[in-house]
Protein backbone atom coordinates (compact mmCIF):
# COMPACT_ATOMS: atom_id res chain seq x y z
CA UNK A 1 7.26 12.57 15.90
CA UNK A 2 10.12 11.40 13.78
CA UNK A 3 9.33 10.30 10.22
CA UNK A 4 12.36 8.03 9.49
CA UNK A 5 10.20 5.12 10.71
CA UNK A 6 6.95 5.95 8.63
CA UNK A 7 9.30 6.53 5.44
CA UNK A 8 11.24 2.76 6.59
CA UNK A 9 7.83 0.81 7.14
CA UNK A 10 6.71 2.72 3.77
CA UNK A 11 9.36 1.37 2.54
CA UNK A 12 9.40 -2.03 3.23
CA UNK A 13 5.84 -2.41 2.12
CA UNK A 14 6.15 -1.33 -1.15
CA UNK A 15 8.99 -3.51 -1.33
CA UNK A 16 7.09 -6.25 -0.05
CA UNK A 17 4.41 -4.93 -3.27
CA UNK A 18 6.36 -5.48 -5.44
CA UNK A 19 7.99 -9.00 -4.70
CA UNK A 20 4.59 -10.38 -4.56
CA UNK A 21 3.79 -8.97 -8.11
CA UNK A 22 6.43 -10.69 -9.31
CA UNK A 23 6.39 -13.80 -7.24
CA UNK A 24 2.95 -13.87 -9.87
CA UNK A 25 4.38 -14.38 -12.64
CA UNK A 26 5.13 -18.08 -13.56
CA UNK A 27 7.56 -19.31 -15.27
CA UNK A 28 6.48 -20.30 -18.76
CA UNK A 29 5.51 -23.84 -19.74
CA UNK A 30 8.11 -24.13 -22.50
CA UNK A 31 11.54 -23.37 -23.53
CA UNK A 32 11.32 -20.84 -26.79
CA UNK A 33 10.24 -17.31 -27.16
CA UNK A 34 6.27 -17.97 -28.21
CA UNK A 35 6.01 -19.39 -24.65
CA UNK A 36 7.08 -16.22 -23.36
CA UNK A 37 4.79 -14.30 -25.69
CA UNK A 38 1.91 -15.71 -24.86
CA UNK A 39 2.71 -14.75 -21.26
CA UNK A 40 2.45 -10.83 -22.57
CA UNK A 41 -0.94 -9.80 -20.73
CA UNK A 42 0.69 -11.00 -17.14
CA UNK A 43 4.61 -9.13 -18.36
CA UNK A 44 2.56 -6.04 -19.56
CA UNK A 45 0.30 -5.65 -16.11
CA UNK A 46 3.13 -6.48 -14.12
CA UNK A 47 5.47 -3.62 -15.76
CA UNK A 48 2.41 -1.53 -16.03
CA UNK A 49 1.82 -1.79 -11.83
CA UNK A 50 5.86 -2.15 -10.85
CA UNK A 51 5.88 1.59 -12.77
CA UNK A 52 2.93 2.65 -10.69
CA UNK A 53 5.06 1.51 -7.43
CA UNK A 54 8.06 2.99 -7.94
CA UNK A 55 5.90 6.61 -8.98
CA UNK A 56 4.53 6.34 -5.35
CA UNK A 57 7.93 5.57 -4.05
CA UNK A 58 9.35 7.80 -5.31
CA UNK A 59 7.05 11.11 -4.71
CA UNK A 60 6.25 9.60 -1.45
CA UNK A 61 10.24 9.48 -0.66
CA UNK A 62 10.46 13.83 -2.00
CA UNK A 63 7.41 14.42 0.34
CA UNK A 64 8.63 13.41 3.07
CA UNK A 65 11.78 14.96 2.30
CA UNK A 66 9.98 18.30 2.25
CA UNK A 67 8.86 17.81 5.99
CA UNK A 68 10.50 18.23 9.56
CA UNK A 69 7.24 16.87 11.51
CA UNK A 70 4.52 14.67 11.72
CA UNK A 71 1.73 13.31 13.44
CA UNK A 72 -1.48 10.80 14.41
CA UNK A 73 -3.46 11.72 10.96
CA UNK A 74 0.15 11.34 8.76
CA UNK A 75 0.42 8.03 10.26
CA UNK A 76 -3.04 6.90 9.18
CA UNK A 77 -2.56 8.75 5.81
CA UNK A 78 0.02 6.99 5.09
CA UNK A 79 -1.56 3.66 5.78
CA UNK A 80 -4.39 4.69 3.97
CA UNK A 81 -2.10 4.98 0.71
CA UNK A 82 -0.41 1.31 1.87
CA UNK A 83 -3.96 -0.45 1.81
CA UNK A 84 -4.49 1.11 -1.68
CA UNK A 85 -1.20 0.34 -3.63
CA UNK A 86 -1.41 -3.50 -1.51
CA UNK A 87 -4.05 -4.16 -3.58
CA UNK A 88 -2.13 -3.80 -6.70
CA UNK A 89 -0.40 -7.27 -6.69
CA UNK A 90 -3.49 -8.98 -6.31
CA UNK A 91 -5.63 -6.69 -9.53
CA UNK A 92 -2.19 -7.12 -11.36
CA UNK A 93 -2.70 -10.86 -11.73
CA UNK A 94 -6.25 -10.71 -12.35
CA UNK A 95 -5.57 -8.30 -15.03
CA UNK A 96 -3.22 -10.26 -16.58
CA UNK A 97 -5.17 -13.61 -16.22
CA UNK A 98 -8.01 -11.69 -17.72
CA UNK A 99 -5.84 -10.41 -20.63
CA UNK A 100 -7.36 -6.96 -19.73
CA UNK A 101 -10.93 -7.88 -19.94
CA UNK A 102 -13.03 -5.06 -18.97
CA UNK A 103 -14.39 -5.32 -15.68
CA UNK A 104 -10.49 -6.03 -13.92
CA UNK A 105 -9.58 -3.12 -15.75
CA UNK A 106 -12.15 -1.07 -14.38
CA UNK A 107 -11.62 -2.33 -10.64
CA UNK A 108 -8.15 -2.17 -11.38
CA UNK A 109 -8.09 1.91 -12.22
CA UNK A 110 -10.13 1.96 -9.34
CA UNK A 111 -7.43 1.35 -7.39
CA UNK A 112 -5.39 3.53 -8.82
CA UNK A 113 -7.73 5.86 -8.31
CA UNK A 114 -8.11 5.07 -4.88
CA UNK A 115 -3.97 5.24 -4.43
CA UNK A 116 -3.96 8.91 -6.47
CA UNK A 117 -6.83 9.86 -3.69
CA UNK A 118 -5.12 8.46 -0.34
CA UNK A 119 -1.68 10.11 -1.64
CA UNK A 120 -3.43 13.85 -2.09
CA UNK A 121 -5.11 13.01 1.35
CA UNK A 122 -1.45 12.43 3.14
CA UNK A 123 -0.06 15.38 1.30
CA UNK A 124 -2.67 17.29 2.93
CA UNK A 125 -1.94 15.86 6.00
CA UNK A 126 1.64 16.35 6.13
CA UNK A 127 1.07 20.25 5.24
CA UNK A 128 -1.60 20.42 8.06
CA UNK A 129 1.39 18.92 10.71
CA UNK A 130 4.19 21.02 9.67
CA UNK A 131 2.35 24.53 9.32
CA UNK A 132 5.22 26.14 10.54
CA UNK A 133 6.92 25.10 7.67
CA UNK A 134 5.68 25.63 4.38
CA UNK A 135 7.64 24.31 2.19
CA UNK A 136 5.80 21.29 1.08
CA UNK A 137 2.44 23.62 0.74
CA UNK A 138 4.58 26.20 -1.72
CA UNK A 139 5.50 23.10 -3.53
CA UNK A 140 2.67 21.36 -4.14
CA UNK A 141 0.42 24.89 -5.12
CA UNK A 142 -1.51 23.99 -8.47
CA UNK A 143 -1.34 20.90 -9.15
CA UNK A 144 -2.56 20.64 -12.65
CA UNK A 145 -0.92 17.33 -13.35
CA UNK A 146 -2.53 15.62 -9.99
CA UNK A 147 -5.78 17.09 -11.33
CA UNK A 148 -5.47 15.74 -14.75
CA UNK A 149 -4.56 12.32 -13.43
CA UNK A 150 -7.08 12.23 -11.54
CA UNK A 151 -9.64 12.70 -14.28
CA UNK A 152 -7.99 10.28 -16.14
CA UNK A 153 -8.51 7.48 -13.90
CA UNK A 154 -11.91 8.45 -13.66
CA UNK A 155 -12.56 7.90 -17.23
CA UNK A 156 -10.13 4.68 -17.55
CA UNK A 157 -12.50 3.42 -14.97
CA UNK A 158 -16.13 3.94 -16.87
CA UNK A 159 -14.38 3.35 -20.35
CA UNK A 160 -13.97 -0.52 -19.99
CA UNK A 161 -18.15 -0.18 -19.10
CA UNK A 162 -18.17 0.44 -22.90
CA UNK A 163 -16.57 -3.44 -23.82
CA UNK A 164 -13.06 -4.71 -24.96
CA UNK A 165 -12.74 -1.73 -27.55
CA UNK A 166 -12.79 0.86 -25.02
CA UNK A 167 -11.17 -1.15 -22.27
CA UNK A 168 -8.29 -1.42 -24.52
CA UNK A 169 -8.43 2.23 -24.18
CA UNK A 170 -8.54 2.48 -20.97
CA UNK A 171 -5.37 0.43 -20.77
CA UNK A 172 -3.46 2.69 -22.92
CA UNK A 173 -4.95 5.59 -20.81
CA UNK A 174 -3.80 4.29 -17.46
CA UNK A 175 -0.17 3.42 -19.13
CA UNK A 176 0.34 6.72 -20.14
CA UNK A 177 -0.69 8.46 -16.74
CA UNK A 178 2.16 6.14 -15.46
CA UNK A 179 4.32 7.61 -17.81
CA UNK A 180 3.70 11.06 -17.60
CA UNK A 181 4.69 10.43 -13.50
CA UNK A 182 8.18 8.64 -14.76
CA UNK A 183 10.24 11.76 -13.60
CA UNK A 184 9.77 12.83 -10.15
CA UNK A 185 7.83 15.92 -9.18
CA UNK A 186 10.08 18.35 -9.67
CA UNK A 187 8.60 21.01 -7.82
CA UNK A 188 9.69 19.60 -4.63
CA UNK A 189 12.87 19.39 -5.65
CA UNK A 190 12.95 22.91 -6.80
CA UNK A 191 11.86 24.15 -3.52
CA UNK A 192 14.51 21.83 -1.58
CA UNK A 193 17.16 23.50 -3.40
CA UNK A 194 15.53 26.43 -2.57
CA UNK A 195 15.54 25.79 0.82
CA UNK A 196 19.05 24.91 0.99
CA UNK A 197 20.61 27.22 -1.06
């Protein structure tokens, strides 16, 4: 199967993610800065998810680049991971509305959760329907930081159980996961150049 049309509808959806994220936000009620400040929860989840977007973008877009084929279960893999980060535009407002009250910010880690899960499940996938190239699998081997992350979600998503102390720590928890993914995964791009050279 040819993957330039999963990687364009992948794409397009995420695209499509994000413009309803921001389509969210409204404008402010008044003209000066405090308007805008008091707006902060709603900026600060909407930054917060547009970084977890373009991490899955991203990664997705070197994934794919370390495969020649696909098939059946890489298609549904892949929607799998759409249904998960579709959700986001819809948590990121009721985070923000909620001013990161606890139990949005647990659903909401959920989810990322959820998207962290789906996108180990089409890696898998996409190594399982391109065995005769195994690139991607080299790649991928370890995966200390998916591992961490994942644990981290876990516990940003029973913290907020705790009340608005812990919540808050949650929130600070799932922020810096998103940072720690800023740069892409490098070992992928090691083993293109690899490849190549």
């Amino acid at each position: 199967m040819n993957k330039g049309r999963i990687e364009a509808f992948s794409d397009g959806v995420l695209a499509i993610v994000i413009t309803i994220m921001v389509l969210e936000l409204a404008v402010p009620e008044g003209h000066e800065l405090a308007d805008l400040f008091r707006a902060w929860p709603k900026i600060l989840a909407y930054v917060v998810s547009f970084l977890y977007v373009g991490i899955y973008w991203n990664n997705h877009h070197h994934m794919f680049q370390a495969v020649q084929r696909i098939n059946g279960p890489v298609l549904w893999g892949n929607l799998h991971l759409l249904f998960w980060l579709s959700l986001l535009p819809w948590l990121t407002a009721w985070v923000g509305e909620s001013r990161f009250a606890p139990t949005p910010l647990s659903v909401y880690a959920f989810d990322l959760l959820m998207c962290a899960v789906a996108f180990a499940l089409l890696q898998q996938a996409l190594i399982r329907a391109d065995q005769h190239n195994s690139l991607l699998a080299r790649a991928v081997r370890g995966g200390l930081k998916e591992k961490a992350s994942t644990a981290a979600y876990i516990v940003a998503l029973l913290l907020p159980l705790l009340g608005q102390a812990a919540a808050d720590v949650a929130g600070l928890l799932l922020l810096g996961v998103g940072l720690s993914w800023v740069i892409p995964d490098r070992r992928i791009e090691r083993a293109l150049a690899e490849a190549e050279g």
